[in-house]
Structure formats: structure tokens, C-alpha cells
C-alpha atoms as a PDB file:
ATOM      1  CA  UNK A   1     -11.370   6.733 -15.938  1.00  0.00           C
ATOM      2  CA  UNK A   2      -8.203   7.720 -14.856  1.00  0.00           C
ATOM      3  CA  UNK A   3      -7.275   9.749 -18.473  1.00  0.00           C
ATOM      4  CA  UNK A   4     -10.224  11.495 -17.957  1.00  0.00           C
ATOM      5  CA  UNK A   5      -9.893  12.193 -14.439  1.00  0.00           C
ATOM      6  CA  UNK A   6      -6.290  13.535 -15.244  1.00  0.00           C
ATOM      7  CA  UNK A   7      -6.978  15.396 -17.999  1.00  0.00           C
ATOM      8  CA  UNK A   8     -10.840  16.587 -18.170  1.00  0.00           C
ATOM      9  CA  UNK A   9     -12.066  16.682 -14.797  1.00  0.00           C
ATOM     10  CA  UNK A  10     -15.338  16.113 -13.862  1.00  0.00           C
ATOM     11  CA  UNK A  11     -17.061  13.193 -12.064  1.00  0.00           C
ATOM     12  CA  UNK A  12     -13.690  10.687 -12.766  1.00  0.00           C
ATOM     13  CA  UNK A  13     -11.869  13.854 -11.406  1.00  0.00           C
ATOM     14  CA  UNK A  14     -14.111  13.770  -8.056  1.00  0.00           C
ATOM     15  CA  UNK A  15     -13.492  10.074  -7.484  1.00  0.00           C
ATOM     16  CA  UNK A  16      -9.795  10.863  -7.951  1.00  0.00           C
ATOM     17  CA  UNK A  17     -10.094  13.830  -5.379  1.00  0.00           C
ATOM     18  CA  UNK A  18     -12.127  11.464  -2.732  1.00  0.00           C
ATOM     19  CA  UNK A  19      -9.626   8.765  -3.303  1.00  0.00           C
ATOM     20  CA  UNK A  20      -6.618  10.706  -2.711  1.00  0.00           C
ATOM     21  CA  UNK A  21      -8.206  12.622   0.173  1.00  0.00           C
ATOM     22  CA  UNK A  22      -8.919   8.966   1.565  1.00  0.00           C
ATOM     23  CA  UNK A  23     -12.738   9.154   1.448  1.00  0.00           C
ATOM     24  CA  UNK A  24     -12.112   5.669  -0.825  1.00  0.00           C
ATOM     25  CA  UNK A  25      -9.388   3.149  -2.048  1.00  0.00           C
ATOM     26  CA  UNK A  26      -8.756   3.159  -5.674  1.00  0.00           C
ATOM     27  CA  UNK A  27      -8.542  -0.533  -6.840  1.00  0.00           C
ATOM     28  CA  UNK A  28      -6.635  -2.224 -10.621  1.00  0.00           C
ATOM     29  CA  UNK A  29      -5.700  -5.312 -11.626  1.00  0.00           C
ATOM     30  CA  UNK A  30      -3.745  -5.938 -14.441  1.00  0.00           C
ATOM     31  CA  UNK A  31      -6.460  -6.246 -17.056  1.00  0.00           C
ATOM     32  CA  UNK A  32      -7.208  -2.649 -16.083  1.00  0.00           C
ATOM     33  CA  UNK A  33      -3.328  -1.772 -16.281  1.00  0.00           C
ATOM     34  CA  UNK A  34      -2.941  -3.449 -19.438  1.00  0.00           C
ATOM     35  CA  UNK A  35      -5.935  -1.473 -21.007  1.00  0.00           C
ATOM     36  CA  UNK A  36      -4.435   1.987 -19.236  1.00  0.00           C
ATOM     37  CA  UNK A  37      -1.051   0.992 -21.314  1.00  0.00           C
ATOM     38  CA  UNK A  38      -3.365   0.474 -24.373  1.00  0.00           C
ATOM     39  CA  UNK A  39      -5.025   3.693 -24.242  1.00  0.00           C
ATOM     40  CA  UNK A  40      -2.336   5.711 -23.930  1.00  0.00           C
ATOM     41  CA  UNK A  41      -0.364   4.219 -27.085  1.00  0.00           C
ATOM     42  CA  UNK A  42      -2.880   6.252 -29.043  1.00  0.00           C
ATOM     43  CA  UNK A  43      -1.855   8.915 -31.522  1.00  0.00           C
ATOM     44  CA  UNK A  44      -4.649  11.675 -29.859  1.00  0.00           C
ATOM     45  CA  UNK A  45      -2.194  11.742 -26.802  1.00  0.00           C
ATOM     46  CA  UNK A  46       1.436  12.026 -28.439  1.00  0.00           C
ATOM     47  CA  UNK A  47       0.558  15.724 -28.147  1.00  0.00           C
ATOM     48  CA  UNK A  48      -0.091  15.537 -24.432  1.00  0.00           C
ATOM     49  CA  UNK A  49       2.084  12.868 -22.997  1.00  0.00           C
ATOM     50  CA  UNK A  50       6.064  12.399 -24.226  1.00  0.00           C
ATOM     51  CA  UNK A  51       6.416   8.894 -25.169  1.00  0.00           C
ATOM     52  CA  UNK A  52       8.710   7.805 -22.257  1.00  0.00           C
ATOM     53  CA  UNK A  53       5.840   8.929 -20.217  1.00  0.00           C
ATOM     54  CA  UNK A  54       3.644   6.893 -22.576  1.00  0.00           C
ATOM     55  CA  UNK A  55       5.774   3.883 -22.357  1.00  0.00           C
ATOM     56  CA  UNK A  56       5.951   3.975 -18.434  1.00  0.00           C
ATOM     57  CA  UNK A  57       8.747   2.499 -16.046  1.00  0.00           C
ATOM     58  CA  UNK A  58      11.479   0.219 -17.705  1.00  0.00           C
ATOM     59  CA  UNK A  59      11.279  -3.208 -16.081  1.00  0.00           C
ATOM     60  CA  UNK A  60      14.795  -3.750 -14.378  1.00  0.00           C
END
């Protein structure tokens, strides 16, 4: 949901809006965090994300 909100709009895009206007709390848990990592290892984004981006934050 949150690819799509990001990048397409839509309804995901409106639950983004409401959450970050407050109107709702956005909730994850790492099952949802590891499938967000997942998703965006796929080829169909190396044109829209840079793969440090892709990788996300280096553990310290």
C-alpha cells in the first residue's frame, strides 16, 4: 500500500493524506517491513528508486 500510495495515488494515496494530516495512525510490524524491503528489491523499480534508497538505512 505504501508503493502505491507513493507512487500512483489514489485510495492508498488518501489513507496516506488522512494519516499524515492525523485523521488516523498508520500501523507495521516487521512482517509488513520485511515484505516493503521485498517489494522494492524488484527490477520494475531500479528505474524509480536508486538502490541505496532501495537498500534503506545501514544498521550501525
Amino acid at each position: 500500500m505504501l508503493l502505491s500510495a507513493l507512487l500512483w495515488g489514489g485510495a492508498p494515496h488518501a489513507v496516506l493524506e488522512h494519516a499524515r494530516d492525523g485523521a488516523l495512525t498508520l500501523i507495521s510490524s516487521p512482517a509488513l517491513l520485511a515484505e516493503f524491503a521485498r517489494v522494492m528489491e524488484c527490477p520494475k523499480f531500479d528505474a524509480i528508486f536508486s538502490a541505496p534508497i532501495r537498500r534503506g538505512p545501514t544498521p550501525h
